[in-house]
C-alpha atoms as a PDB file:
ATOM      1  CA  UNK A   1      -0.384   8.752  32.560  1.00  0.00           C
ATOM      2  CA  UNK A   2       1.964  10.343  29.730  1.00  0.00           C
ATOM      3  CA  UNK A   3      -0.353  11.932  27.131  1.00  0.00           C
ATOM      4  CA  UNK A   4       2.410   9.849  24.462  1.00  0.00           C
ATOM      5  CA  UNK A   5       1.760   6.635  25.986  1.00  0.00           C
ATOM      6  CA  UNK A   6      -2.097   7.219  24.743  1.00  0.00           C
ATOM      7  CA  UNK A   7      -1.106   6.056  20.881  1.00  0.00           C
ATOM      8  CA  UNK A   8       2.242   4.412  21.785  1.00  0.00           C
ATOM      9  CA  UNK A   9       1.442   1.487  19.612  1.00  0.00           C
ATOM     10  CA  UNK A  10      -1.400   2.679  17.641  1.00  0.00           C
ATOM     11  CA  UNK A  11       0.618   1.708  14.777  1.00  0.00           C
ATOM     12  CA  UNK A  12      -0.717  -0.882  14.766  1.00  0.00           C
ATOM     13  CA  UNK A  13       0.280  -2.492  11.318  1.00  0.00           C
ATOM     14  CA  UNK A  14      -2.871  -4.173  10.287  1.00  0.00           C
ATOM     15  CA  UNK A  15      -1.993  -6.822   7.516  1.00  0.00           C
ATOM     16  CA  UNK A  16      -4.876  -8.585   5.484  1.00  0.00           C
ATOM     17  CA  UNK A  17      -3.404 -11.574   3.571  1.00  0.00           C
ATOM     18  CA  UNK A  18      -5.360 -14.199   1.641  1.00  0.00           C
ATOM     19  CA  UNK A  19      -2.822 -17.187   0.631  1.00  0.00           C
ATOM     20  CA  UNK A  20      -3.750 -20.353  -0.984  1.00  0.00           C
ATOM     21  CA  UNK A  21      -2.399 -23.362   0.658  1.00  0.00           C
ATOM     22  CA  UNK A  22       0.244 -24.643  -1.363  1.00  0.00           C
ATOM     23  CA  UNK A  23       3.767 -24.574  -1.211  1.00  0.00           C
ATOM     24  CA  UNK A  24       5.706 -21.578  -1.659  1.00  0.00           C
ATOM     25  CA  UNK A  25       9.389 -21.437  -3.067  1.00  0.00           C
ATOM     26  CA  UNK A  26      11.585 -19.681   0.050  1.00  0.00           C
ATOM     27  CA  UNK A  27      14.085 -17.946  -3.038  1.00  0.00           C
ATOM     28  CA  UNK A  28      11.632 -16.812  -6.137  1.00  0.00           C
ATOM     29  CA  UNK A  29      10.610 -13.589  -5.606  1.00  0.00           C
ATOM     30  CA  UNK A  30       7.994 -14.053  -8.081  1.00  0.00           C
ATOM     31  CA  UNK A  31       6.012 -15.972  -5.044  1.00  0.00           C
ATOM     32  CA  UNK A  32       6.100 -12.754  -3.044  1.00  0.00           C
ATOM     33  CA  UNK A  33       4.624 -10.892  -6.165  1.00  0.00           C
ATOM     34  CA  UNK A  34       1.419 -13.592  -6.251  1.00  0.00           C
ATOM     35  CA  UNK A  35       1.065 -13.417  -2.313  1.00  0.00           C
ATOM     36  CA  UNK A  36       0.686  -9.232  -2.843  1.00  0.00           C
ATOM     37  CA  UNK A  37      -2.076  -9.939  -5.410  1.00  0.00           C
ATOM     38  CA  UNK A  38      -3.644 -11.696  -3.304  1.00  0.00           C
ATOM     39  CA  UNK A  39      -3.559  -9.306  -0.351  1.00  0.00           C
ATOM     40  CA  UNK A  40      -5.008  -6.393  -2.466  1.00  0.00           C
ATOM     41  CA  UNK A  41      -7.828  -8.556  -3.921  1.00  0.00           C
ATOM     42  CA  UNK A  42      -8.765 -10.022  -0.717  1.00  0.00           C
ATOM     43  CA  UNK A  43      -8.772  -5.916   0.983  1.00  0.00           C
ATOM     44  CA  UNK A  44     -10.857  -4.943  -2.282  1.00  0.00           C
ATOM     45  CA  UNK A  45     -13.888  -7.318  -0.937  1.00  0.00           C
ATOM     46  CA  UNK A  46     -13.634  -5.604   2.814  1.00  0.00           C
ATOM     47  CA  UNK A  47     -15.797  -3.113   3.999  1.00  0.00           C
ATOM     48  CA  UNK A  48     -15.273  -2.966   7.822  1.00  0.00           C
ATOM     49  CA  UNK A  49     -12.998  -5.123  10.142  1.00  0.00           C
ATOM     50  CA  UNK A  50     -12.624  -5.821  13.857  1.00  0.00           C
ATOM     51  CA  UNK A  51      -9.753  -7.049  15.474  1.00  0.00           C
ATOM     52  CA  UNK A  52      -8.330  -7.737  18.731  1.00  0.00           C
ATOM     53  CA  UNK A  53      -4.224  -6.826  18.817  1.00  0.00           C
ATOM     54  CA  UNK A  54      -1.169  -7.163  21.523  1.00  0.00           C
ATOM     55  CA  UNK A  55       1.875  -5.373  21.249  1.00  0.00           C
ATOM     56  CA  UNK A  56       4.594  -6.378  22.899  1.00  0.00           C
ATOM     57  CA  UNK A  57       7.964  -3.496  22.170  1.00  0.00           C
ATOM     58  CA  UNK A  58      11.201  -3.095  23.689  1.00  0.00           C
ATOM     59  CA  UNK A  59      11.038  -1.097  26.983  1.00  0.00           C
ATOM     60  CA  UNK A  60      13.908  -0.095  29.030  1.00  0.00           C
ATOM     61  CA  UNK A  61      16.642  -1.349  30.474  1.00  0.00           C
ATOM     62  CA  UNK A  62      16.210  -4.770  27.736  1.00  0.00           C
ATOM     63  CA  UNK A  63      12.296  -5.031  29.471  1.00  0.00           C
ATOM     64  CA  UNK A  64       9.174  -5.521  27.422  1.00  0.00           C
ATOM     65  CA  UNK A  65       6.149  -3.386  27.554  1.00  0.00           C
ATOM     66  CA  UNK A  66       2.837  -5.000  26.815  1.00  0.00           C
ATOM     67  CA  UNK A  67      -0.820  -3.106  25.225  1.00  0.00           C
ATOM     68  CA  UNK A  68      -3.916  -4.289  24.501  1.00  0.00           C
ATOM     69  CA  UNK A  69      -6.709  -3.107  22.235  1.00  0.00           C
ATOM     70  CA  UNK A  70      -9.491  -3.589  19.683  1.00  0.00           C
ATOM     71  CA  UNK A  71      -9.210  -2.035  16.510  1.00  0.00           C
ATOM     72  CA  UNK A  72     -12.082  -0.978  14.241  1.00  0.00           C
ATOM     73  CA  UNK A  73     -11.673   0.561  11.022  1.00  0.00           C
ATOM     74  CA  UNK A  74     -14.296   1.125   7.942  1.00  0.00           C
ATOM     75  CA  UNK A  75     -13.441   2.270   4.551  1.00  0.00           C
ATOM     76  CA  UNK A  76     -12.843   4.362   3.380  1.00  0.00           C
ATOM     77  CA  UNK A  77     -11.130   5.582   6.558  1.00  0.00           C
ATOM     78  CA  UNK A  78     -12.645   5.285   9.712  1.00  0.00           C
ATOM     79  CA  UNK A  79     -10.513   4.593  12.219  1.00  0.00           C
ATOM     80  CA  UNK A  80     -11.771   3.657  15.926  1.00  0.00           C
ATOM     81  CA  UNK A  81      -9.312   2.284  18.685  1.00  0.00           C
ATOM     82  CA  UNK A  82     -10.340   1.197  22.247  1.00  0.00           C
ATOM     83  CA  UNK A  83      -7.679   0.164  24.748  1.00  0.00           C
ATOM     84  CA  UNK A  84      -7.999  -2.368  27.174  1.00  0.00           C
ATOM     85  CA  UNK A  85      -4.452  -2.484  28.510  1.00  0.00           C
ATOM     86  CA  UNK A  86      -2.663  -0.563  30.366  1.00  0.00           C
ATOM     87  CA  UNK A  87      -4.789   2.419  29.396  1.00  0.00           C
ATOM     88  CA  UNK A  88      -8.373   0.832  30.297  1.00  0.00           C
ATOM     89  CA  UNK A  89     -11.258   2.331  28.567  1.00  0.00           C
ATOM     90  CA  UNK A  90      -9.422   5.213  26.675  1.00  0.00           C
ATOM     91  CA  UNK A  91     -10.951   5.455  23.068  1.00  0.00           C
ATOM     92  CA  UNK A  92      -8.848   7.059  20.083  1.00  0.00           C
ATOM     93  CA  UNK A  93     -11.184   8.048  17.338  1.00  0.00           C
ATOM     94  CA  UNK A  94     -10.150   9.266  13.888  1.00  0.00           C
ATOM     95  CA  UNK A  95     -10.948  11.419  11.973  1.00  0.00           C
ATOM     96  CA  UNK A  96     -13.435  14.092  14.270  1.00  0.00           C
ATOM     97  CA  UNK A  97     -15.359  16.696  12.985  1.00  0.00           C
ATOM     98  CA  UNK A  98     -12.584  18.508  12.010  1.00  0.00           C
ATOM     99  CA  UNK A  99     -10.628  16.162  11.037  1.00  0.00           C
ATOM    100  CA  UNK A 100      -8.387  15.341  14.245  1.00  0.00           C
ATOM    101  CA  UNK A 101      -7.545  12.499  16.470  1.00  0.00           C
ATOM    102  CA  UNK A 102      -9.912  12.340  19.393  1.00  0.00           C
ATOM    103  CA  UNK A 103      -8.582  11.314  22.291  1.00  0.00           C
ATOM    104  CA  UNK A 104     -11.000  10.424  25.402  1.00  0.00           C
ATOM    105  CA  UNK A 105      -8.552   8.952  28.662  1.00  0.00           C
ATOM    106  CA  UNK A 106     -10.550   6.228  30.313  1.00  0.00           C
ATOM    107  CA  UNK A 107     -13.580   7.178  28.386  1.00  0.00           C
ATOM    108  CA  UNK A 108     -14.268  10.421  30.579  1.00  0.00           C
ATOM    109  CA  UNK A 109     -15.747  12.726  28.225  1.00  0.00           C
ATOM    110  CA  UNK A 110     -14.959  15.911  29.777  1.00  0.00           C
ATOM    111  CA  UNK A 111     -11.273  14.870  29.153  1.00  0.00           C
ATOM    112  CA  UNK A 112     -11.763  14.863  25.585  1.00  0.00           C
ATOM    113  CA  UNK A 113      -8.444  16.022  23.124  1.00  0.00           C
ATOM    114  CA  UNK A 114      -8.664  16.659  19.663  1.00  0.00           C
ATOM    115  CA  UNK A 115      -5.021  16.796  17.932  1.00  0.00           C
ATOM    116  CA  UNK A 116      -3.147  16.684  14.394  1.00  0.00           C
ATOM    117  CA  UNK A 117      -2.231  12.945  13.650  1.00  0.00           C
ATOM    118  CA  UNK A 118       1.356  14.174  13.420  1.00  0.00           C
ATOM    119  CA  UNK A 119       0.928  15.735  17.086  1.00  0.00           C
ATOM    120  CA  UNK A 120       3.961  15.168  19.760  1.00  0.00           C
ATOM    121  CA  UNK A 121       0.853  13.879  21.892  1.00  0.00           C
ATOM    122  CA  UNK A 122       0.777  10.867  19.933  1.00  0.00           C
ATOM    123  CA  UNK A 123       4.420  10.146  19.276  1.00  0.00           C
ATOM    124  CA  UNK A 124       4.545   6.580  18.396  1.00  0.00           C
ATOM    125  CA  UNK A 125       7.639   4.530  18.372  1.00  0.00           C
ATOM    126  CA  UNK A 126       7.389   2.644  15.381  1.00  0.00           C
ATOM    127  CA  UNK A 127       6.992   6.629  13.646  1.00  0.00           C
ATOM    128  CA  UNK A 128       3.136   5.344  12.654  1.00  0.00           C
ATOM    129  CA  UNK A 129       0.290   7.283  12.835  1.00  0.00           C
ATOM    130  CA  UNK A 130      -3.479   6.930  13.497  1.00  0.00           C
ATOM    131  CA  UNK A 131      -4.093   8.026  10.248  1.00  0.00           C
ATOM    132  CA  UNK A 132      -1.437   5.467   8.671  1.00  0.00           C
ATOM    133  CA  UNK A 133      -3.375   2.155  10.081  1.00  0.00           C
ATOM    134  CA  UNK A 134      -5.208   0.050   8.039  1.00  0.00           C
ATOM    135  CA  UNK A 135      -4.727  -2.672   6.002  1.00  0.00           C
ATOM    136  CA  UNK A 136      -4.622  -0.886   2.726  1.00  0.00           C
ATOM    137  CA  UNK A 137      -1.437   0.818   3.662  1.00  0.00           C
ATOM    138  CA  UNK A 138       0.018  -1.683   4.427  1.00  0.00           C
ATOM    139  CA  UNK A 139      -0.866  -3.692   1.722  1.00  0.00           C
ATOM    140  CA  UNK A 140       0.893  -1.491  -0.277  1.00  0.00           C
ATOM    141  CA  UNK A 141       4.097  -0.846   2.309  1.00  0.00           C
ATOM    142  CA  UNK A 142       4.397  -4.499   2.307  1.00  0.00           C
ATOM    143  CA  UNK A 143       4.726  -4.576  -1.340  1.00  0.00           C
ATOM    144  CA  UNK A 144       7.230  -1.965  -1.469  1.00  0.00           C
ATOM    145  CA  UNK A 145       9.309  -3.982   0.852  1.00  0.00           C
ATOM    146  CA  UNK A 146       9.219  -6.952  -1.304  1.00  0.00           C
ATOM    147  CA  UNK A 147      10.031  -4.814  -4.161  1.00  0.00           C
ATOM    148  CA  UNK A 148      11.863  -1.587  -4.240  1.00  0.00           C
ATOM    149  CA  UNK A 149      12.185  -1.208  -0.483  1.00  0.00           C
ATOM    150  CA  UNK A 150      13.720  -4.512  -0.363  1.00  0.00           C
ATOM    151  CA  UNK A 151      17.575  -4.484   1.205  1.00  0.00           C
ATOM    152  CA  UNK A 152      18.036  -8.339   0.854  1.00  0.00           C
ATOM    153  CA  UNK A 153      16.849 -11.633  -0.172  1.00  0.00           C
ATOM    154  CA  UNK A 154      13.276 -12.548   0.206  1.00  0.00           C
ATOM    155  CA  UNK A 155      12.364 -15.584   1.918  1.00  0.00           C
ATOM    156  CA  UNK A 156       8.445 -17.199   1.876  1.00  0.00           C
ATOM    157  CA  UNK A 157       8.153 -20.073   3.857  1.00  0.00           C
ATOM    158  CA  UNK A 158       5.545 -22.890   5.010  1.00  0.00           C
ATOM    159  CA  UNK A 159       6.233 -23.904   9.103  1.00  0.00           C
ATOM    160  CA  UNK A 160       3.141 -26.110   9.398  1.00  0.00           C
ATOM    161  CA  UNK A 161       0.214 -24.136   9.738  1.00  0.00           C
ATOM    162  CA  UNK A 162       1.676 -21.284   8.749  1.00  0.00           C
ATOM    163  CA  UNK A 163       3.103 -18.488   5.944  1.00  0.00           C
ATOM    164  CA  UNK A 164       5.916 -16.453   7.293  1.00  0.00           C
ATOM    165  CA  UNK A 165       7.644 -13.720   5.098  1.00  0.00           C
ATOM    166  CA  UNK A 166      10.824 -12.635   6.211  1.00  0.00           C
ATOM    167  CA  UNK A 167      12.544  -9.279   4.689  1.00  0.00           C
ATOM    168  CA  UNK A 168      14.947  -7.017   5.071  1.00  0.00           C
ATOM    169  CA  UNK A 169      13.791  -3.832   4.326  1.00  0.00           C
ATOM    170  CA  UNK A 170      13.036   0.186   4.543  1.00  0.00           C
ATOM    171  CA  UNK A 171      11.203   1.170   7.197  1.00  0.00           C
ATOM    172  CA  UNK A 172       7.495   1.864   6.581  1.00  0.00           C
ATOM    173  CA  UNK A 173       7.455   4.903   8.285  1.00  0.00           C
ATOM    174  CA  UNK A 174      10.997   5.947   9.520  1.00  0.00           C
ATOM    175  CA  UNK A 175      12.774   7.556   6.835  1.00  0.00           C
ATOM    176  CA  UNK A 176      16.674   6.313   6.625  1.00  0.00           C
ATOM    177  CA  UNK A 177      15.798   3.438   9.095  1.00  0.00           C
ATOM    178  CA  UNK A 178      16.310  -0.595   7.804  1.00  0.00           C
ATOM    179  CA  UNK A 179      14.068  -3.143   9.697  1.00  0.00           C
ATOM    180  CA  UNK A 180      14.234  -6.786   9.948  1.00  0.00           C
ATOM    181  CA  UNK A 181      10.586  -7.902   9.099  1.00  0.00           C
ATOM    182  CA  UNK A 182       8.565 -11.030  10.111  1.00  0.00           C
ATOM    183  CA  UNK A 183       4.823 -11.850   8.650  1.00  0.00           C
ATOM    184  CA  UNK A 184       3.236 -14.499   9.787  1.00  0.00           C
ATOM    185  CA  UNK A 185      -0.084 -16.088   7.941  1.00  0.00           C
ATOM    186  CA  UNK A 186      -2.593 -18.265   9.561  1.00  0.00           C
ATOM    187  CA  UNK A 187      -3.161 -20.824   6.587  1.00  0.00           C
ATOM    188  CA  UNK A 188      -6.444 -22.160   8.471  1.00  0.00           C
ATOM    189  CA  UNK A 189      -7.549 -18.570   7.974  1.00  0.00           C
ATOM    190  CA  UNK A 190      -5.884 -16.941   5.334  1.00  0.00           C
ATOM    191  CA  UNK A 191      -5.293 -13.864   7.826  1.00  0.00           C
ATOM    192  CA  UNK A 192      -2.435 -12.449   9.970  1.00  0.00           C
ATOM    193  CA  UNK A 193      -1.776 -13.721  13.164  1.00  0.00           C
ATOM    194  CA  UNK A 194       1.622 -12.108  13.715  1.00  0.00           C
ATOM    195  CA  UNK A 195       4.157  -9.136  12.947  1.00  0.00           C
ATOM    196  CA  UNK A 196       7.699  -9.219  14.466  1.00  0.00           C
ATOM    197  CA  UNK A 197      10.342  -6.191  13.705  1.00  0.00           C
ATOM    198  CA  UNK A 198      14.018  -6.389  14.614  1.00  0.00           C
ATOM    199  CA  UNK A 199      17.255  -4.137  13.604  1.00  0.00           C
ATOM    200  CA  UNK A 200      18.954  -5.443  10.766  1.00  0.00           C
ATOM    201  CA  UNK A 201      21.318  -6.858  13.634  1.00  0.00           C
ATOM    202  CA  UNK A 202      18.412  -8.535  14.900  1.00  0.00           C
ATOM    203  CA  UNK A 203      17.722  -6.600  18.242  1.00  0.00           C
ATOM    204  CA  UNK A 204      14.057  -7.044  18.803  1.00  0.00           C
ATOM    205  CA  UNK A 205      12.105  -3.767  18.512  1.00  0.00           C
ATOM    206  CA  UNK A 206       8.115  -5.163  18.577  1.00  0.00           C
ATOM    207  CA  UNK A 207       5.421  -8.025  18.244  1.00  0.00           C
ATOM    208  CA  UNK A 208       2.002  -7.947  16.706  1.00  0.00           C
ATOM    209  CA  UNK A 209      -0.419 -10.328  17.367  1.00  0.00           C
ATOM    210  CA  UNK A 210      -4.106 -10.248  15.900  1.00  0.00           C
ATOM    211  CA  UNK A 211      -6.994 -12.424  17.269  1.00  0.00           C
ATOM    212  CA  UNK A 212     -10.781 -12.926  16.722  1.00  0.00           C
ATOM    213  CA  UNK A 213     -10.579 -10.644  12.966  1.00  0.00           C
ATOM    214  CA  UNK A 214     -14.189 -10.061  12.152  1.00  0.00           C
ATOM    215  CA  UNK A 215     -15.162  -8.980   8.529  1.00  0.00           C
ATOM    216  CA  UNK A 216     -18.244  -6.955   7.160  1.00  0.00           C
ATOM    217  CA  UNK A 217     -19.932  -7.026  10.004  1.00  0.00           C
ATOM    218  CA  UNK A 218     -21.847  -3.935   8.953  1.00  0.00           C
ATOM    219  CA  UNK A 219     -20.173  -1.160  11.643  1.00  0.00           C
ATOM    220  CA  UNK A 220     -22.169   1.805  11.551  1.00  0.00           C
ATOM    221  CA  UNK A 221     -20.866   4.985  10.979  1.00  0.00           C
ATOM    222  CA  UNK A 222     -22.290   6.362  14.046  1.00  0.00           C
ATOM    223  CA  UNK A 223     -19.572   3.898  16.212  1.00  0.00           C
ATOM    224  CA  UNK A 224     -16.787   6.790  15.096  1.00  0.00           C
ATOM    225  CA  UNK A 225     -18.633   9.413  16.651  1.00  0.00           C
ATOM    226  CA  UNK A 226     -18.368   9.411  20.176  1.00  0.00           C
ATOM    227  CA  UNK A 227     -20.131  12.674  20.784  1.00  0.00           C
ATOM    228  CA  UNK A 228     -23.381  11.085  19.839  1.00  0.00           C
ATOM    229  CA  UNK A 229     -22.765   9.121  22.892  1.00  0.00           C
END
């Protein structure tokens, strides 16, 4: 295995949104300004969070490459990933000791790294890293690209049981790039259930798909150290 295919999609944009439902008017962009008031009073009341995510991203050759893996963070920034697909069993901690990504490949100790979130080991596509994961971040990146990050019009829209927010806009983490932007809202749940990014010519770069989000469920700090194991 590629030590860069460890955190390939680590970025995992984790987006906490809390939306009442009523309808929302597709062209006022004062509706996107309630909808980010809501996100960051909803992530004030959350201490820990669970969730299960799927990436799908553009592979070679116009393919799609698939990964699978449960997310755990804590505030105010614990950060614990374990991967069920394709890399079975490897756990990405953050921060260690010292501050540094932990790495353990298919959960065999001895194999332990320990690298800078910014390290070439854990190039991500998407230009996220570990440390740039949780839903307060991107809270606030997905205000800026309602706001000053925005490169077109803003459209909020109801499609039956859900919210999706559409926007053109910078790129959360790739300086000088413009992405196409999809959120999608589960009403029923007032929580994400998808992400989609395209170019702004609408060439499909990645899809993120949460499942089974679990709040305050009282993680214990001890879960983010694996050498207590």
């Amino acid at each position: 295995m590629k030590p860069r295919r460890l955190c390939r999609s680590i970025g995992i944009s984790f987006l906490l949104l809390v939306l009442p439902a009523i309808p929302l008017n597709a062209a006022n962009p004062a509706d996107g300004q309630a909808v980010l008031k809501r996100m960051e009073s909803a992530y004030e009341a959350v201490k820990d969070y669970r969730v299960l995510v799927r990436v799908v991203f553009a592979g070679e050759n116009a393919g799609r490459q698939t990964e699978e893996f449960i997310y755990t963070f804590k505030k105010p920034g614990q950060v614990r990933i374990d991967f069920q697909a394709p890399q079975s069993g490897t756990i990405i901690v953050f921060p260690d000791e010292e501050g540094k990504v932990l790495v353990r490949p298919w959960g065999w100790r001895f194999l332990d790294l320990h690298l800078a979130p910014d390290s070439l080991l854990l190039t991500d596509p998407s230009g996220q890293r570990v440390d740039q994961t949780d839903l307060g971040l991107l809270i606030r990146n997905m205000g800026r690209s309602m706001d000053g990050g925005r490169q077109g019009p803003l459209e909020i829209v109801e499609e039956g049981a859900f919210v999706r927010i559409r926007v053109l806009a910078e790129n959360h983490f790739r300086e000088g790039k413009v992405t196409r932007y999809q959120f999608t809202i589960d009403k029923n749940t007032s929580f994400p259930a998808e992400i989609e990014e395209w170019t702004p010519d609408g060439v499909f770069e990645r899809r993120i798909t949460f499942q089974n989000l679990a709040i305050n469920t009282g993680v214990p700090d001890s879960f983010f150290r694996l050498n207590d194991d």
